[in-house]
C-alpha atoms as a PDB file:
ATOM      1  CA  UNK A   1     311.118 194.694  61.272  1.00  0.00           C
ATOM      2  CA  UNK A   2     313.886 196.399  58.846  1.00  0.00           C
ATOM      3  CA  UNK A   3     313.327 199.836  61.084  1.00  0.00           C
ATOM      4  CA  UNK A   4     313.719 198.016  63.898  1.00  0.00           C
ATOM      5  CA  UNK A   5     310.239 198.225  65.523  1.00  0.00           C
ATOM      6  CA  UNK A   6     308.246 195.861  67.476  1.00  0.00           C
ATOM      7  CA  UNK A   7     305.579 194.404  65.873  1.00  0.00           C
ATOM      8  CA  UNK A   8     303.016 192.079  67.414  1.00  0.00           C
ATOM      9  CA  UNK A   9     300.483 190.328  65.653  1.00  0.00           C
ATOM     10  CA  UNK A  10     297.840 188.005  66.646  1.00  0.00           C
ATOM     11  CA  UNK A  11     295.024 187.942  64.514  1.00  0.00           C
ATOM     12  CA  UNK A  12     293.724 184.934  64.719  1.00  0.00           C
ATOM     13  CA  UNK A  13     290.869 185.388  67.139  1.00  0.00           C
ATOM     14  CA  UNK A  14     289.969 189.283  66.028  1.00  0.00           C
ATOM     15  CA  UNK A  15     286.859 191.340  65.444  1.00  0.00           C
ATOM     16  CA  UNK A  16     285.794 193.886  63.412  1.00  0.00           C
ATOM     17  CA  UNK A  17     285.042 196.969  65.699  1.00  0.00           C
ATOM     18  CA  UNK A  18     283.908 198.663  62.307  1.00  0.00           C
ATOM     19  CA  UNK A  19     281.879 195.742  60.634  1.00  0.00           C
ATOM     20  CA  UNK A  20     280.312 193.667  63.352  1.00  0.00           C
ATOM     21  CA  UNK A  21     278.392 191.870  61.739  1.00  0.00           C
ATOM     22  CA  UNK A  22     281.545 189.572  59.939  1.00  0.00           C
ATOM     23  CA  UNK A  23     282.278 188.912  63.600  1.00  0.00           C
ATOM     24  CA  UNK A  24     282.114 185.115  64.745  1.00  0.00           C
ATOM     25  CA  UNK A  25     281.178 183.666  68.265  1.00  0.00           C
ATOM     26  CA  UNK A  26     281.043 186.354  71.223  1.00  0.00           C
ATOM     27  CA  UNK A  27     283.398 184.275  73.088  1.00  0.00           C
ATOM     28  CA  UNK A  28     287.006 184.473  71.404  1.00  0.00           C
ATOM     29  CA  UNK A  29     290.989 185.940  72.607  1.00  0.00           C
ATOM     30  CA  UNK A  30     293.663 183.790  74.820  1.00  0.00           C
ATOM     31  CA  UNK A  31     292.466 184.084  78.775  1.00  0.00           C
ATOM     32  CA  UNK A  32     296.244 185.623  79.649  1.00  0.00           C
ATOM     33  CA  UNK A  33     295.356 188.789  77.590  1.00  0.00           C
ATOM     34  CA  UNK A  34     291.490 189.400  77.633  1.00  0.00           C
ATOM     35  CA  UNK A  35     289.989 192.509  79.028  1.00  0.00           C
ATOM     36  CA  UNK A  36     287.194 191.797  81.564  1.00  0.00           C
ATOM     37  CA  UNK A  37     284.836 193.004  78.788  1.00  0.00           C
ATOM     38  CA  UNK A  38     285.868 190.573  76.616  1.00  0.00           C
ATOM     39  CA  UNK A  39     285.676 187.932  79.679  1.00  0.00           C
ATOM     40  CA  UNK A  40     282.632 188.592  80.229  1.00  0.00           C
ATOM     41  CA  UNK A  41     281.071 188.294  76.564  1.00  0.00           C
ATOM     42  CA  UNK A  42     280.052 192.064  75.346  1.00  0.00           C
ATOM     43  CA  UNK A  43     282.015 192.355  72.223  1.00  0.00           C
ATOM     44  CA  UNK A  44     279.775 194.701  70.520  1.00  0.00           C
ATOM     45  CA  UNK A  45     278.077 191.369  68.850  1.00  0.00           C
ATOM     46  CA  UNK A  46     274.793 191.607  70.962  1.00  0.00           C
ATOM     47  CA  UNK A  47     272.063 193.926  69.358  1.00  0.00           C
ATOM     48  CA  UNK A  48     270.550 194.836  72.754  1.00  0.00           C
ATOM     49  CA  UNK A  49     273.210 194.727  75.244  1.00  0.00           C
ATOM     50  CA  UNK A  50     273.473 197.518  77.372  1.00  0.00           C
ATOM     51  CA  UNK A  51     277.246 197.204  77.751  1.00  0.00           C
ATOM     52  CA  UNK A  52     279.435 199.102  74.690  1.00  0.00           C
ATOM     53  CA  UNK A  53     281.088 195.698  74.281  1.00  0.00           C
ATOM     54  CA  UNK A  54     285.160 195.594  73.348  1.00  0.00           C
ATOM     55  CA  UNK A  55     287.104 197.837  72.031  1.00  0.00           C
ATOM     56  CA  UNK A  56     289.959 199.265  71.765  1.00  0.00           C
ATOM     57  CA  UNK A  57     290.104 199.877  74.862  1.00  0.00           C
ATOM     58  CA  UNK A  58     290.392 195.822  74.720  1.00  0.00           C
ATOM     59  CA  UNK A  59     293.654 196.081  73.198  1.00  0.00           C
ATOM     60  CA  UNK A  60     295.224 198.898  75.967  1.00  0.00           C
ATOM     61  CA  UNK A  61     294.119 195.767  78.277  1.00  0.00           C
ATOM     62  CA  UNK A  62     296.301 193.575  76.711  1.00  0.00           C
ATOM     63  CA  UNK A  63     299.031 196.186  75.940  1.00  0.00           C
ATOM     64  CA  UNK A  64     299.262 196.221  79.955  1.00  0.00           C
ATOM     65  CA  UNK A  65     299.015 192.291  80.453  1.00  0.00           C
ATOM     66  CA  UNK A  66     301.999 192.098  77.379  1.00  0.00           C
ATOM     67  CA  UNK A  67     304.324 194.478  79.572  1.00  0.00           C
ATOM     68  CA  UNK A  68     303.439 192.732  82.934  1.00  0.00           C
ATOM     69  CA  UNK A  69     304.406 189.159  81.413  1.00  0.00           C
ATOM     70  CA  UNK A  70     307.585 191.173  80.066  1.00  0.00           C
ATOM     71  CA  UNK A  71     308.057 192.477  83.159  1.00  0.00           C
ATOM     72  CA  UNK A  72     307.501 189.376  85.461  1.00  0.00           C
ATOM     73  CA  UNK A  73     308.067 186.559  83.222  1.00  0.00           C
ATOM     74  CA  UNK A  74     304.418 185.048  83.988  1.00  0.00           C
ATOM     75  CA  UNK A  75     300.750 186.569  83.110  1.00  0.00           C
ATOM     76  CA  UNK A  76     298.852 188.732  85.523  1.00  0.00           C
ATOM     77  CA  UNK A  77     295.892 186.392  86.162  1.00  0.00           C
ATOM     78  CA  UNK A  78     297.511 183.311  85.927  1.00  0.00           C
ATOM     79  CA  UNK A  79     295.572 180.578  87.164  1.00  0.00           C
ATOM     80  CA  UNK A  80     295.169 176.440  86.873  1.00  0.00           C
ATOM     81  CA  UNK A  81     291.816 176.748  85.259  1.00  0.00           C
ATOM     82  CA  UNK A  82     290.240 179.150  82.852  1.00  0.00           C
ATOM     83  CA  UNK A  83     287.301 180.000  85.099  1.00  0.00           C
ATOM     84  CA  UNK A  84     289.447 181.418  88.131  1.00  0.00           C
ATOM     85  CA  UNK A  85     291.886 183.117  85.835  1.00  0.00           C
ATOM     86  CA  UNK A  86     288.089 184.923  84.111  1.00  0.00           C
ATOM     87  CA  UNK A  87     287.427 185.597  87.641  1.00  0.00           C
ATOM     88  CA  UNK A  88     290.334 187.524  89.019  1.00  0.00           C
ATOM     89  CA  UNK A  89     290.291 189.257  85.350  1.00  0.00           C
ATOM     90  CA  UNK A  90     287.094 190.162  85.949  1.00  0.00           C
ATOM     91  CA  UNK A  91     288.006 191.732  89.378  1.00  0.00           C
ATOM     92  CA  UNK A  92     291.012 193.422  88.036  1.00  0.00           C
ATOM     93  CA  UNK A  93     293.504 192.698  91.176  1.00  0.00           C
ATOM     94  CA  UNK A  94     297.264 192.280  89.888  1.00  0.00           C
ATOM     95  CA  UNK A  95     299.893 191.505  91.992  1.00  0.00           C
ATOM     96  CA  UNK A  96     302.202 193.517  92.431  1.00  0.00           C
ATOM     97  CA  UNK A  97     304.487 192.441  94.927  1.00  0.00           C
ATOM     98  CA  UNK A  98     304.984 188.472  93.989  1.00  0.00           C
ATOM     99  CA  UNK A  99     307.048 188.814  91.326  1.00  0.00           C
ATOM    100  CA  UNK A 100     308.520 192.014  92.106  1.00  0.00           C
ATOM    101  CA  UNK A 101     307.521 195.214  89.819  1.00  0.00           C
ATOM    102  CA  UNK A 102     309.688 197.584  91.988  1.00  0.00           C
ATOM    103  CA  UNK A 103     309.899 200.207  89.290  1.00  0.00           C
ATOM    104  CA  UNK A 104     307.154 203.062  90.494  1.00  0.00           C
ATOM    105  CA  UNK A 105     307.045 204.277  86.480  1.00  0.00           C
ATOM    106  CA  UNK A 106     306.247 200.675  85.406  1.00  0.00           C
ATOM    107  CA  UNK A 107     303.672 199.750  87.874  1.00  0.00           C
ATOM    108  CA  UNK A 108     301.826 202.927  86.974  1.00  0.00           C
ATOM    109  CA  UNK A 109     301.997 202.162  83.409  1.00  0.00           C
ATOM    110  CA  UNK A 110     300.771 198.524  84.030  1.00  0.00           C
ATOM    111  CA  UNK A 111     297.730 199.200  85.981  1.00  0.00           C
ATOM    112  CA  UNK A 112     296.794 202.417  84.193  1.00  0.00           C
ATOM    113  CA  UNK A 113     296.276 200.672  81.266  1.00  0.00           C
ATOM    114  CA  UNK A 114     294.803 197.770  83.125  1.00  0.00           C
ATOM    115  CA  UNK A 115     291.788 199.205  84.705  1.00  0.00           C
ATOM    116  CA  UNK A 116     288.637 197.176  84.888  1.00  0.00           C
ATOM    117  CA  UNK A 117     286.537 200.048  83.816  1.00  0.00           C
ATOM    118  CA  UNK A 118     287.649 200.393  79.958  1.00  0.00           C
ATOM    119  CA  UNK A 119     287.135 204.362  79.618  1.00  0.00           C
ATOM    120  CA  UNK A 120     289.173 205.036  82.604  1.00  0.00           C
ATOM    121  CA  UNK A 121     292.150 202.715  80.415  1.00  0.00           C
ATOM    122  CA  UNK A 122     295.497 204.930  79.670  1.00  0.00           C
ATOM    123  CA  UNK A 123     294.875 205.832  75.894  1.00  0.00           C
ATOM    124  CA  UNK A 124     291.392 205.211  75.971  1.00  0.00           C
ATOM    125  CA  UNK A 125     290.380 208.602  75.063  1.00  0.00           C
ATOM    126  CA  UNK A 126     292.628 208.585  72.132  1.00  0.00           C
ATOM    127  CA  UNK A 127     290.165 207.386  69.084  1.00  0.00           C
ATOM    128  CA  UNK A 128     286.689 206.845  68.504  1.00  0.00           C
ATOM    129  CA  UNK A 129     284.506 204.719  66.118  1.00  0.00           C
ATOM    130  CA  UNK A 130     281.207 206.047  65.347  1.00  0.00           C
ATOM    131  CA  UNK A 131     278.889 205.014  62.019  1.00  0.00           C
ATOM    132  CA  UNK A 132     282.317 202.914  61.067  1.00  0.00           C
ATOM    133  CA  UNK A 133     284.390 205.881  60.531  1.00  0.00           C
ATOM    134  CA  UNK A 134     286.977 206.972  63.069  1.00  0.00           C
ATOM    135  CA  UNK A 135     286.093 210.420  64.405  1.00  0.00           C
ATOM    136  CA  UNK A 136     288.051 211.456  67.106  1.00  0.00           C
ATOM    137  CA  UNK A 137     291.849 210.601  66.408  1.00  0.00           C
ATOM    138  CA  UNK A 138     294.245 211.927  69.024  1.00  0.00           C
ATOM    139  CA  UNK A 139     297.087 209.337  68.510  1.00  0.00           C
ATOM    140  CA  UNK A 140     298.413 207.441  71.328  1.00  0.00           C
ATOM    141  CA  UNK A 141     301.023 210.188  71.943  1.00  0.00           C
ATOM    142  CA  UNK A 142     299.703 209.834  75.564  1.00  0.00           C
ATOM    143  CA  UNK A 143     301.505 206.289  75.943  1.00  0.00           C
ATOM    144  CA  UNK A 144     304.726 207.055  74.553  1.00  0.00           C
ATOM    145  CA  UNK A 145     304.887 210.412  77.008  1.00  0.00           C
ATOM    146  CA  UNK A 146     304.476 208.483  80.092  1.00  0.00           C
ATOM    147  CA  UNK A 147     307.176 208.174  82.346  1.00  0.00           C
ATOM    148  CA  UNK A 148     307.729 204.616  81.363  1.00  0.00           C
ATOM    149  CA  UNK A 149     309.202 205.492  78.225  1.00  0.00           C
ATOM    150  CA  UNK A 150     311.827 208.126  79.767  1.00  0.00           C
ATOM    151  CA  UNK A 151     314.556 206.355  79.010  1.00  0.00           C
ATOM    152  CA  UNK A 152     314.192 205.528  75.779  1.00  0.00           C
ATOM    153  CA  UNK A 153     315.845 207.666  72.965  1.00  0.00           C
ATOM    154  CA  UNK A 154     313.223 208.268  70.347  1.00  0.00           C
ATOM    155  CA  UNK A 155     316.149 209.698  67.781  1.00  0.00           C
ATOM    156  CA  UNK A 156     317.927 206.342  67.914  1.00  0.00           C
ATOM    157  CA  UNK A 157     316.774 204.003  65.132  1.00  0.00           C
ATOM    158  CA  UNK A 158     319.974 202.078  65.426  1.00  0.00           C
ATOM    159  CA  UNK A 159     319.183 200.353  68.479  1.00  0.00           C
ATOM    160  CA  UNK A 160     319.375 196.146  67.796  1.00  0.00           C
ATOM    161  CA  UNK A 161     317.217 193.895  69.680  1.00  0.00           C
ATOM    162  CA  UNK A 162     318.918 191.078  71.224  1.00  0.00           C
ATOM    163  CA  UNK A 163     317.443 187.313  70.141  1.00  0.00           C
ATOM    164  CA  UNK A 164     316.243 184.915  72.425  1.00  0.00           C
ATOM    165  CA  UNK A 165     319.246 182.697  72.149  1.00  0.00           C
ATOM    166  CA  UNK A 166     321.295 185.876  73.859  1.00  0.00           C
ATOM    167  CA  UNK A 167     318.939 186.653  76.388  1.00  0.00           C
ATOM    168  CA  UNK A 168     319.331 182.682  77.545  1.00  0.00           C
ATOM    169  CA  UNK A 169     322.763 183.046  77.350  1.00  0.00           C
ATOM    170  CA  UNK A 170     322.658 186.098  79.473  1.00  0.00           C
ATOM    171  CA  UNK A 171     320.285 184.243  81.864  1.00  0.00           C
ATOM    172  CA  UNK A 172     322.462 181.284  82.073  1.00  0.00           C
ATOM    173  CA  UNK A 173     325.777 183.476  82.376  1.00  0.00           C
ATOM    174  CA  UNK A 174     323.929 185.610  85.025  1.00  0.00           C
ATOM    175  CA  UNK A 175     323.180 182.526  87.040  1.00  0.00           C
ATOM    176  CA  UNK A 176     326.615 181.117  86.822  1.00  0.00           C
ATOM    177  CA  UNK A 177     327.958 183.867  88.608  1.00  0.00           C
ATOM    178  CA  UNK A 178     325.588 184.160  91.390  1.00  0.00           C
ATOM    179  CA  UNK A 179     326.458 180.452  92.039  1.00  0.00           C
ATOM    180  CA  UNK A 180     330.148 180.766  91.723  1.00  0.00           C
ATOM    181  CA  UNK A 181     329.870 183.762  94.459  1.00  0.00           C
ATOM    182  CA  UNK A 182     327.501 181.989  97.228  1.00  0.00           C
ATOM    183  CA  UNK A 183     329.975 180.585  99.288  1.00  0.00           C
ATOM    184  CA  UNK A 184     327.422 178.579 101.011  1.00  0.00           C
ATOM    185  CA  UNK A 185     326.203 176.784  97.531  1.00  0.00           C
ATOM    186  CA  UNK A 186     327.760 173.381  98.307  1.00  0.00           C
ATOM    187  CA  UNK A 187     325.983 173.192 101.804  1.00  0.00           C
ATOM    188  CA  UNK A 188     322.907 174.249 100.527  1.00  0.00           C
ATOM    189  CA  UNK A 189     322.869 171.886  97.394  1.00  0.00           C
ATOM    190  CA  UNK A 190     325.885 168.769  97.695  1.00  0.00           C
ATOM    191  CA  UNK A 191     326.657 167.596  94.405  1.00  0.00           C
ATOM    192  CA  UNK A 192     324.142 165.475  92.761  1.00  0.00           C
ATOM    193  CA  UNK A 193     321.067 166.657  94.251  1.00  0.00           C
ATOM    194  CA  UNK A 194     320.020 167.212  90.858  1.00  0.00           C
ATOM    195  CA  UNK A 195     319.499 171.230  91.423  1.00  0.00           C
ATOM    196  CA  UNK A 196     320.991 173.718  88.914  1.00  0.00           C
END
């Protein structure tokens, strides 16, 4: 936006934690970000489930699976059908070492806020919802202090997001030059093989 924040917004397949009853069908989110509640249908909709159903907790889920795609460049669970990428949701296992997430403070963030049980979820703790009214409000102070964020300068509003078109050009220029230094390029791939 104008102060240079982040904003993400994907509404289109929400629920009312607060209202349930407006709610639609149990079953709604995109596979690549649901939480293994929401995977495995208690979204607060059924009167007598014994699960708590999603919550917010949903959302530190997909927090996690947002900086592991960001991270990686492809989802956590990904998967050629829907019902094996539910399943290894469901069982929580991301890997770590196939695409590369050397970065110790990273990989902790990731999979602390990816835990299978929500409650255990980085932030979890922070609110509550009881009798629609939000009771216990701690902020989420406890994800921007984790190491993850070190780095980052929280004084500096003047830092300016690059667009996608630079971050292609970067990729492109950044592959140029590995080529142009690999000696061994014209063995590997003779001109005309149709690779890069």
């Amino acid at each position: 936006n104008e102060k240079n924040h982040i904003v993400v917004i994907d509404l289109g397949t929400a629920k009312d934690l607060v209202m349930t009853d407006l709610n639609g069908p149990e079953f709604v989110g995109t596979p690549d970000f649901m939480s293994p509640e929401a995977v495995t249908g208690f979204s607060g909709m059924a009167k007598d489930a014994k699960e708590e159903g999603a919550t917010h907790c949903a959302d530190l889920w997909a927090l996690g699976a947002v900086a592991y795609i960001l991270h990686t460049g492809s989802t956590p669970f990904w998967s050629p059908s829907q019902y094996l990428a539910f399943l290894r949701i469901k069982r929580g296992l991301l890997p770590r070492d196939a695409w590369g997430i050397a970065d110790p403070a990273t990989w902790d963030f990731i999979t602390r806020l990816m835990q299978v049980e929500p409650k255990k979820r980085l932030g979890a703790d922070c609110y509550q919802v009881a009798k629609r009214k939000v009771v216990v409000s701690k902020g989420y102070d406890v994800l921007r202090n984790h190491e993850y964020f070190a780095g980052v300068n929280k004084a500096d509003k003047t830092t300016i997001l690059p667009s996608l078109q630079d971050l292609c050009i970067r990729a492109c220029a950044e592959l140029a030059k590995n080529d142009s230094l690999d000696l061994d390029i014209c063995d590997q791939h003779p001109p005309g093989d149709g690779s890069s």
